[in-house]
N, C-alpha and C. Protein backbone atom coordinates (compact mmCIF):
# COMPACT_ATOMS: atom_id res chain seq x y z
N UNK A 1 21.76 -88.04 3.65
CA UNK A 1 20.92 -87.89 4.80
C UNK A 1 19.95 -89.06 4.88
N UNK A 2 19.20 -89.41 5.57
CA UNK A 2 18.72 -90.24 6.39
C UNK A 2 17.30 -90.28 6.85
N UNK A 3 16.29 -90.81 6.14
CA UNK A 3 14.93 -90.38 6.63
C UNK A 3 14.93 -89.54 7.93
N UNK A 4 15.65 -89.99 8.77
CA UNK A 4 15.73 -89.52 10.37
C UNK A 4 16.06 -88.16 10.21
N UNK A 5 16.70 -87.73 9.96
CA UNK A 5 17.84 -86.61 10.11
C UNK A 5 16.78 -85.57 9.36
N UNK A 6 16.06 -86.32 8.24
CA UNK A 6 15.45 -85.20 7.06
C UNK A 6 14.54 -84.36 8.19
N UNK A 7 13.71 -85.52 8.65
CA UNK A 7 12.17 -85.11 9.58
C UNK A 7 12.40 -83.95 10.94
N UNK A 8 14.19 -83.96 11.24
CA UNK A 8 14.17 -83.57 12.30
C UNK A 8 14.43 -81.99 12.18
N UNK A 9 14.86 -81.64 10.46
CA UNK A 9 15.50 -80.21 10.41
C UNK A 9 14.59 -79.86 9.23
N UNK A 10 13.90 -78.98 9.78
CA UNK A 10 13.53 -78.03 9.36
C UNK A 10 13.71 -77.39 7.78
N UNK A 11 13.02 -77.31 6.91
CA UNK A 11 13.18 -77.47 5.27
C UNK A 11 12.51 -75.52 5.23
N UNK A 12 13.07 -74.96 4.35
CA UNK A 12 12.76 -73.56 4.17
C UNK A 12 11.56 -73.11 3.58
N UNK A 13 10.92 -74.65 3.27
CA UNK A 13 9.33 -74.50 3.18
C UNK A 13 8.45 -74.60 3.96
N UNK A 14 9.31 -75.24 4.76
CA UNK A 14 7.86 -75.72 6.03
C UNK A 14 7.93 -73.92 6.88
N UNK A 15 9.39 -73.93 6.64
CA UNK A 15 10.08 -72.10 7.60
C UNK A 15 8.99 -71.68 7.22
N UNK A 16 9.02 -71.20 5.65
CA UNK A 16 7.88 -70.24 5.10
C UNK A 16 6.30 -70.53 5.46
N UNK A 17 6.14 -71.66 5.85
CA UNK A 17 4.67 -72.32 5.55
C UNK A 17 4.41 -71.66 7.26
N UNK A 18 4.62 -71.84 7.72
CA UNK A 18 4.30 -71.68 9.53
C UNK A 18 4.72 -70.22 9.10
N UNK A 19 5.04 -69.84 8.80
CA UNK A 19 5.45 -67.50 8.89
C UNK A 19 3.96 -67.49 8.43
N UNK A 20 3.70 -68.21 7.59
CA UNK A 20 2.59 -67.52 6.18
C UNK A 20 1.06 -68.21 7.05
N UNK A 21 0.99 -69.10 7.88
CA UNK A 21 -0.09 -69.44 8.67
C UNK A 21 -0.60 -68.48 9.56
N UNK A 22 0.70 -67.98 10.19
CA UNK A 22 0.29 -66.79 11.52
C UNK A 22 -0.45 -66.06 11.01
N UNK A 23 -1.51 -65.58 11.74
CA UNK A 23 -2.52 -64.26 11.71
C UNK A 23 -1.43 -63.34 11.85
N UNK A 24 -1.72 -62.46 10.40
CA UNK A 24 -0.77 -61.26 9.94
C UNK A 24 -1.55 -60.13 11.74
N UNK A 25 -0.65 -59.24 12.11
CA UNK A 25 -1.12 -58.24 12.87
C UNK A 25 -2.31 -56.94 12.01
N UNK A 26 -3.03 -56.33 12.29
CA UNK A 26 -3.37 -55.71 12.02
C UNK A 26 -2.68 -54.62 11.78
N UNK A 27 -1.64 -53.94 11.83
CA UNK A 27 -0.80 -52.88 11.26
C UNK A 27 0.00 -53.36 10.56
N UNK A 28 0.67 -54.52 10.33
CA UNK A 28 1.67 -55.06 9.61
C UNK A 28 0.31 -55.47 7.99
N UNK A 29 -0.84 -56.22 8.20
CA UNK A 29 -1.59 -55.64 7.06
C UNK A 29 -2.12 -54.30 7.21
N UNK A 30 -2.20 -53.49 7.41
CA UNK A 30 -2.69 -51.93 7.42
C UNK A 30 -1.47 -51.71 6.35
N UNK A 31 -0.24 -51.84 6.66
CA UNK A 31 1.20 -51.39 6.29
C UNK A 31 1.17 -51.91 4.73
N UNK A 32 0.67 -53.47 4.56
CA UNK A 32 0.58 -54.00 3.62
C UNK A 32 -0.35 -53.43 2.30
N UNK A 33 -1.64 -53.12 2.70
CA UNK A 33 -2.49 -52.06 1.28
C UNK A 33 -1.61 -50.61 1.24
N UNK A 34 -1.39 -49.92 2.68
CA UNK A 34 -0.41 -49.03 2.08
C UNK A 34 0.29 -49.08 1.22
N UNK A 35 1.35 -50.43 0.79
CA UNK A 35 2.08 -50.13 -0.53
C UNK A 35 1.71 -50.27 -1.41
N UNK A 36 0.49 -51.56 -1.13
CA UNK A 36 0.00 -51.70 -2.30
C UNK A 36 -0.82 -50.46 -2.80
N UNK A 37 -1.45 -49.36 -2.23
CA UNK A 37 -1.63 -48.09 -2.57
C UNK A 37 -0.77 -47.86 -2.98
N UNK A 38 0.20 -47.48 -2.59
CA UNK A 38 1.54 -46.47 -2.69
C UNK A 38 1.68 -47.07 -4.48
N UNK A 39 1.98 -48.74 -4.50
CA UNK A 39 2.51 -49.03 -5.59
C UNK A 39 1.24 -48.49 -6.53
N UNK A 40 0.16 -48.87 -6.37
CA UNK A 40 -0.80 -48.68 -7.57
C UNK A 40 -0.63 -47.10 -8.40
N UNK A 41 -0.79 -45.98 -7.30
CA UNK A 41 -0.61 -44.59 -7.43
C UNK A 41 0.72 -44.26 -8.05
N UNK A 42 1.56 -45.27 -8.06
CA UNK A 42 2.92 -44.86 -8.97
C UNK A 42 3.05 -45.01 -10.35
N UNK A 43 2.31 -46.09 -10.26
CA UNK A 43 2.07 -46.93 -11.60
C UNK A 43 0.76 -46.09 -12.42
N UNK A 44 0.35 -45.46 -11.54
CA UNK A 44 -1.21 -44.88 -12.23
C UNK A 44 -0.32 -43.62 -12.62
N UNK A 45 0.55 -42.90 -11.75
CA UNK A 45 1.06 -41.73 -11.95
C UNK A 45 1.75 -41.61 -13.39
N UNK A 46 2.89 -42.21 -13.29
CA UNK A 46 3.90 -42.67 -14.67
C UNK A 46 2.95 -43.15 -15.84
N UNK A 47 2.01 -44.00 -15.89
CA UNK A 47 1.07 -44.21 -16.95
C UNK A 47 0.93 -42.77 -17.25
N UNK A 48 -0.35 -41.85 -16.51
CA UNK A 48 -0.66 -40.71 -17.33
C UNK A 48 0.24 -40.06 -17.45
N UNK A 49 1.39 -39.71 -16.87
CA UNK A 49 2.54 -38.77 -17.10
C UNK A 49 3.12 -39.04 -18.79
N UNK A 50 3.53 -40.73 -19.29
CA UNK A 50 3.65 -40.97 -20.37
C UNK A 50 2.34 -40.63 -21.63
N UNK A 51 1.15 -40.91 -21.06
CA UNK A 51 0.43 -40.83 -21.91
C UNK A 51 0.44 -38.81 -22.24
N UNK A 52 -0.08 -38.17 -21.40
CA UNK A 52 0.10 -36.99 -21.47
C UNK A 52 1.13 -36.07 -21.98
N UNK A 53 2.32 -36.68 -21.86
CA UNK A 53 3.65 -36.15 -22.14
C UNK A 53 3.70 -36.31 -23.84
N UNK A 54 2.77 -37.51 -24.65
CA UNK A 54 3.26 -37.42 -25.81
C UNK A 54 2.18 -37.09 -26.24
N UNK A 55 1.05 -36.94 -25.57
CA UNK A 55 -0.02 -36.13 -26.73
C UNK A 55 0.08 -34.57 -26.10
N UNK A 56 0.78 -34.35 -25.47
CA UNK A 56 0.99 -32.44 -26.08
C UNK A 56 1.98 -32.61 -26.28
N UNK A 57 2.99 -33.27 -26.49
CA UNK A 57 4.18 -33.29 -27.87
C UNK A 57 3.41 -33.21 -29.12
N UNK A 58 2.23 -34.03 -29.14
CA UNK A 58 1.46 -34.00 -30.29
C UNK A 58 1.18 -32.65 -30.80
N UNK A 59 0.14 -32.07 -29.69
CA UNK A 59 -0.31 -31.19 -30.34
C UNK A 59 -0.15 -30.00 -30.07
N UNK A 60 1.25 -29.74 -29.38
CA UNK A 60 1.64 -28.78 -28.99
C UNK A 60 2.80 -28.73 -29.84
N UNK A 61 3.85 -28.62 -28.46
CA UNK A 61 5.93 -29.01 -29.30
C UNK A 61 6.62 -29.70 -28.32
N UNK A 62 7.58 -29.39 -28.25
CA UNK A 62 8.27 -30.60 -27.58
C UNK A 62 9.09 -29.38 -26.40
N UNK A 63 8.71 -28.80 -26.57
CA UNK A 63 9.02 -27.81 -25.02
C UNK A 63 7.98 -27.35 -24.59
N UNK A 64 7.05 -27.48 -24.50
CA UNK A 64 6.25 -27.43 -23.71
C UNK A 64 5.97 -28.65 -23.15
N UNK A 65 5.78 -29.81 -23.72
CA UNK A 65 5.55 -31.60 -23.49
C UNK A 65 7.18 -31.12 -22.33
N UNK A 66 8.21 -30.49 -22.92
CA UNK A 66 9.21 -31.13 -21.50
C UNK A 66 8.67 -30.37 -20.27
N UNK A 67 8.27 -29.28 -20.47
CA UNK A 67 8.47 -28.37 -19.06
C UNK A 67 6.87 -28.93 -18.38
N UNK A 68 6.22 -29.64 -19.21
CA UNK A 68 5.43 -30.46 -18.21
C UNK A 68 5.62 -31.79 -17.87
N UNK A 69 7.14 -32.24 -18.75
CA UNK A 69 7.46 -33.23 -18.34
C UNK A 69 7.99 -33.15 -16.93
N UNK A 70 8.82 -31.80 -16.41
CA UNK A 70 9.44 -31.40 -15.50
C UNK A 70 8.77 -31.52 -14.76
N UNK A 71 7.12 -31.13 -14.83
CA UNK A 71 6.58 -30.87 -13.39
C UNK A 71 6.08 -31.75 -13.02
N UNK A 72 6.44 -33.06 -13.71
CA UNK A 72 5.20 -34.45 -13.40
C UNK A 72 6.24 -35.27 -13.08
N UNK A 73 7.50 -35.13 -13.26
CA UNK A 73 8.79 -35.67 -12.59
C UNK A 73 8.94 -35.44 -11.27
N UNK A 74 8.45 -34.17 -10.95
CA UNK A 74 8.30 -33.21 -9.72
C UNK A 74 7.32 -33.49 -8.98
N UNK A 75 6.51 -33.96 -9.55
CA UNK A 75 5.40 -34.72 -8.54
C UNK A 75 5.24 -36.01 -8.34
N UNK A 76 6.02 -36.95 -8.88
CA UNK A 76 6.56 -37.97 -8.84
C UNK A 76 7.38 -38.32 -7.46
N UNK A 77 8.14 -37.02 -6.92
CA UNK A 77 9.31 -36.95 -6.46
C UNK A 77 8.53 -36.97 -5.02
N UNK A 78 7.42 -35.66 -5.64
CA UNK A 78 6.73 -34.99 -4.22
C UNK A 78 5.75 -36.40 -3.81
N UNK A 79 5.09 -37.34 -4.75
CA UNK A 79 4.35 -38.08 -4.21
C UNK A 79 5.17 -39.22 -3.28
N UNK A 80 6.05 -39.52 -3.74
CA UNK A 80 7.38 -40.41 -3.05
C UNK A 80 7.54 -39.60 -1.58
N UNK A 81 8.11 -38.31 -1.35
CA UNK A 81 8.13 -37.97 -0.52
C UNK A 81 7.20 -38.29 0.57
N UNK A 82 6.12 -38.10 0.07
CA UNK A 82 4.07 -38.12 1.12
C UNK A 82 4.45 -39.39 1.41
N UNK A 83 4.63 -40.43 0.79
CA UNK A 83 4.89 -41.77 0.81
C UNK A 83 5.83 -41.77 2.25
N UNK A 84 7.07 -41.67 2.07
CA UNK A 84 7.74 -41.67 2.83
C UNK A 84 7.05 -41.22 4.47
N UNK A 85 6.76 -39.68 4.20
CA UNK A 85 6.17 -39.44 5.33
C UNK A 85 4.89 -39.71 6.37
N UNK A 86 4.28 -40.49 5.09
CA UNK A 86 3.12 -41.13 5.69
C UNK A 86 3.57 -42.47 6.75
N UNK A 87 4.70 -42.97 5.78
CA UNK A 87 5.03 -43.99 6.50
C UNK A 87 5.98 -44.12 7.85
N UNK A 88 6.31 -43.12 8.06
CA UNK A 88 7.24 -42.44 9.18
C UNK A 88 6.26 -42.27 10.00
N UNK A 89 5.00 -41.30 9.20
CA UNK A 89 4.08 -41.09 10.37
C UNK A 89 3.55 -41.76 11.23
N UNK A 90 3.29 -43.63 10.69
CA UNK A 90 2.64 -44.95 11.22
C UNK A 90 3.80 -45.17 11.72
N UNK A 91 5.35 -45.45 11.77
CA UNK A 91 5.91 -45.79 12.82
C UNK A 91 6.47 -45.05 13.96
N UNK A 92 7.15 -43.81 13.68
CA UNK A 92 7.57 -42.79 14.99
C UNK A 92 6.98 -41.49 15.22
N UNK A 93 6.94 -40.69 13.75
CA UNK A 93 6.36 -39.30 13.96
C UNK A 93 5.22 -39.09 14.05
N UNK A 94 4.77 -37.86 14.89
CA UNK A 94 3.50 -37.66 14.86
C UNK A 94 3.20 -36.27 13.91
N UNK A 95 4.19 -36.10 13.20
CA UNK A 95 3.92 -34.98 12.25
C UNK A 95 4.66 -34.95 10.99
N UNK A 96 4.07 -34.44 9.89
CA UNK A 96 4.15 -34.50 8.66
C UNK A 96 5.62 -33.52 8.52
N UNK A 97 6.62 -33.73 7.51
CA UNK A 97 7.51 -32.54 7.55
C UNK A 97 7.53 -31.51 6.34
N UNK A 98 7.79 -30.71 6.13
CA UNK A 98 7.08 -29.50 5.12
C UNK A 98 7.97 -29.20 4.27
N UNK A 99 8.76 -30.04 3.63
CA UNK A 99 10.13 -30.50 2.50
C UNK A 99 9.39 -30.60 1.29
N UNK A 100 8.46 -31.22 1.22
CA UNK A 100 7.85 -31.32 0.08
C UNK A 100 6.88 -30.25 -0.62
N UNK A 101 6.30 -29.48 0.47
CA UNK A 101 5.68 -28.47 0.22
C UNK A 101 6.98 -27.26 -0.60
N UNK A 102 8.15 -27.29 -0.08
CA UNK A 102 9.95 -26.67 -0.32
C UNK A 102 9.72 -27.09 -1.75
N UNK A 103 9.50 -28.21 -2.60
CA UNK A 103 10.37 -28.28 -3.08
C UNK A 103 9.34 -28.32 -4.70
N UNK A 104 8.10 -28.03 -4.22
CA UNK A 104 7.15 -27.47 -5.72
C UNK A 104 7.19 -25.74 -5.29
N UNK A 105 7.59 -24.87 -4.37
CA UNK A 105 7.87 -23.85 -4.06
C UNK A 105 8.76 -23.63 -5.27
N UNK A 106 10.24 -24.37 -5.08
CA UNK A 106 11.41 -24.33 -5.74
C UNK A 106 11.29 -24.35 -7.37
N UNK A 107 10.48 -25.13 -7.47
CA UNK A 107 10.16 -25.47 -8.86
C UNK A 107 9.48 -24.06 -9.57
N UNK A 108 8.71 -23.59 -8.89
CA UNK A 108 7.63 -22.50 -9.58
C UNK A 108 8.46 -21.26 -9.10
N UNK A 109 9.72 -21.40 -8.32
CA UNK A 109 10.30 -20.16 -8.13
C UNK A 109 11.40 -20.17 -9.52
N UNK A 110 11.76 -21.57 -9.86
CA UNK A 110 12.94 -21.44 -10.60
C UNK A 110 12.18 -21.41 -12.46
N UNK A 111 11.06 -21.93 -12.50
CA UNK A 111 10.14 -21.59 -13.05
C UNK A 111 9.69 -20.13 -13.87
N UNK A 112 9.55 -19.84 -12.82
CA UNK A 112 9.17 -18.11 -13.09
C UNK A 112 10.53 -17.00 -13.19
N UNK A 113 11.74 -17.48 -12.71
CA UNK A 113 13.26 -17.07 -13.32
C UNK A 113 13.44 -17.08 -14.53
N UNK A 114 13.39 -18.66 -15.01
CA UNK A 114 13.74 -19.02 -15.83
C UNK A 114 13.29 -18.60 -17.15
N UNK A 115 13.67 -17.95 -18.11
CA UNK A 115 13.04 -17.39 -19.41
C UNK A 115 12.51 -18.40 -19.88
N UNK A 116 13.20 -19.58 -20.27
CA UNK A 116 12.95 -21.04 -20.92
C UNK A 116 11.62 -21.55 -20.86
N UNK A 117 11.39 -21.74 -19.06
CA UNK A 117 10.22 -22.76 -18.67
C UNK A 117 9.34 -21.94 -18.54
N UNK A 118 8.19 -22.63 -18.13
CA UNK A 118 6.37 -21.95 -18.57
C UNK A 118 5.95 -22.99 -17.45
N UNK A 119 5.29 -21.62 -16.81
CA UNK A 119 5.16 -21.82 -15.71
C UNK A 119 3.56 -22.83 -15.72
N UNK A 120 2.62 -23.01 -16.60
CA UNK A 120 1.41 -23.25 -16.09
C UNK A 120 1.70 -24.98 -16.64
N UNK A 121 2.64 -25.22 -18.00
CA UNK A 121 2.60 -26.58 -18.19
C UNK A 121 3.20 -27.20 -17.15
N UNK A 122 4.26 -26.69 -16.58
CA UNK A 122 5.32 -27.23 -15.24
C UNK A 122 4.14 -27.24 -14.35
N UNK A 123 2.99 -26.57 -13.97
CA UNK A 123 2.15 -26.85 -12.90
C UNK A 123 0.87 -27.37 -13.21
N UNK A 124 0.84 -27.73 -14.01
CA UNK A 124 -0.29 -28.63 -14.73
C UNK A 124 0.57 -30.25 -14.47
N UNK A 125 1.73 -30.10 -14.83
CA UNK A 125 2.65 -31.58 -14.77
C UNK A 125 3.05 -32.18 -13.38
N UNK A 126 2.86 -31.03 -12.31
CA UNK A 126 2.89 -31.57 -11.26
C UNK A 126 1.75 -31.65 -10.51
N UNK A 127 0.41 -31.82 -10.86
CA UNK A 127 -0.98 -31.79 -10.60
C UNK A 127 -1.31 -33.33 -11.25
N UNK A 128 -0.26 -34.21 -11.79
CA UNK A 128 -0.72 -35.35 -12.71
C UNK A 128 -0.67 -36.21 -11.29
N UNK A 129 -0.17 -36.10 -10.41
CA UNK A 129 -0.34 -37.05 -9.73
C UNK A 129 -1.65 -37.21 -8.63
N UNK A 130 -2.49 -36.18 -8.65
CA UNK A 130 -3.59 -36.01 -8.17
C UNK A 130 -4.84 -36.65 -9.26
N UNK A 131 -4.32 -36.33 -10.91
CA UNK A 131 -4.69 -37.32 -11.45
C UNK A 131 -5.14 -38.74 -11.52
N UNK A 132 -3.59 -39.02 -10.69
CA UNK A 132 -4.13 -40.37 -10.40
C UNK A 132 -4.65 -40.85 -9.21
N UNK A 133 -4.70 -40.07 -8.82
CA UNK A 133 -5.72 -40.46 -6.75
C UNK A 133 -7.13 -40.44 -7.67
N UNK A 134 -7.42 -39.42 -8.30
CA UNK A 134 -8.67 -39.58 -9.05
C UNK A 134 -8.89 -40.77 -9.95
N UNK A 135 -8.14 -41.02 -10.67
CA UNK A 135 -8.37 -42.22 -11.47
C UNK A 135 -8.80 -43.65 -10.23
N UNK A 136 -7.45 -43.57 -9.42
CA UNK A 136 -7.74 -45.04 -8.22
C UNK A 136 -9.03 -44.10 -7.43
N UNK A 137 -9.59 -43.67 -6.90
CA UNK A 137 -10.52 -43.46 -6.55
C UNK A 137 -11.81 -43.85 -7.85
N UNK A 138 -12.17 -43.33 -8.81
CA UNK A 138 -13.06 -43.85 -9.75
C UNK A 138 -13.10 -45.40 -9.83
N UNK A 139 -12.09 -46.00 -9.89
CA UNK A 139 -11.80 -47.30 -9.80
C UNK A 139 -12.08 -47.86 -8.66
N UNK A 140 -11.61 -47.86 -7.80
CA UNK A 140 -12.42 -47.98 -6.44
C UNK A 140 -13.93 -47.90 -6.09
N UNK A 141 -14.75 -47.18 -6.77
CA UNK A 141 -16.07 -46.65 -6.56
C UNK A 141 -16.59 -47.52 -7.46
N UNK A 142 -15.85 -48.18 -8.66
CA UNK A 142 -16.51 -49.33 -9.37
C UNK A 142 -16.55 -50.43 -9.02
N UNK A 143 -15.95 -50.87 -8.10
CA UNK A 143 -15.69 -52.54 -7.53
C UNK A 143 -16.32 -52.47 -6.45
C-alpha cells in the first residue's frame, strides 16, 4: 500500500476512536452502571455464598452447608432473573413478571416435602443475596 491509499481507508482504530468520542446517550450509560451493578452484586453474591458455605461446613456439617448451599444457588438464579427483568423493563415491558417469585415458592415447597432438606438453612441461603445489596450499599455510603 501506498501512503495514499493508507490515509484514505479507514484503520479499526481510528473506527473505534470516533465510536468512543461520541457523547454516550443517556440510557445507553444508565444501561451501562446497570451492569456494572448487576456485575458487582454477582460477584458480591458468590463471594459470601463461598465464604458462608464453608464456615457452616465448619461449624456445623456438610448437609446443612449444602441445603444452604441450595438456597444461595437459588438466589443466584432468582437475582439473575430481577436482572433480566429489570432489563426488559428499560427496553419494552412495563411490568415485572412473577416467575421468580414461582420459583423460591418451589424451593420451600420441595423443601418442606423433602425429609432430607431443612427448610430455614435453604432460606437463610437464599436471603445471601440481599446480603449483598447490603454489603454494595455500605460500600457505597463510604465513598
Amino acid at each position: 500500500m501506498t501512503q495514499s491509499s493508507e490515509s484514505q481507508e479507514p484503520t479499526r482504530g481510528s473506527e473505534q476512536g470516533s465510536q468512543t468520542d461520541a457523547p454516550e446517550s443517556p440510557t445507553s450509560q444508565s444501561m451501562q452502571e446497570f451492569y456494572g451493578l448487576q456485575k458487582e452484586l454477582f460477584t458480591a453474591t458468590l463471594a459470601l455464598t463461598g465464604i458462608i458455605f464453608f464456615s457452616v461446613w465448619m461449624f456445623y456439617n456438610l448437609n446443612i452447608a449444602l441445603n444452604y448451599l441450595i438456597g444461595a444457588c437459588t438466589g443466584v438464579v432468582y437475582l439473575r432473573m430481577l436482572g433480566k427483568d429489570v432489563e426488559r423493563l428499560s427496553n419494552q415491558s412495563a411490568k415485572l413478571s412473577k416467575t421468580r417469585f414461582a420459583l423460591f415458592i418451589g424451593l420451600i415447597i420441595v423443601a418442606s416435602q423433602w425429609n432430607q432438606l431443612q427448610i430455614m438453612p435453604i432460606f437463610l441461603g437464599f436471603l445471601t443475596y440481599k446480603a449483598a445489596i447490603i454489603v454494595y450499599m455500605l460500600r457505597t455510603l463510604q465513598s
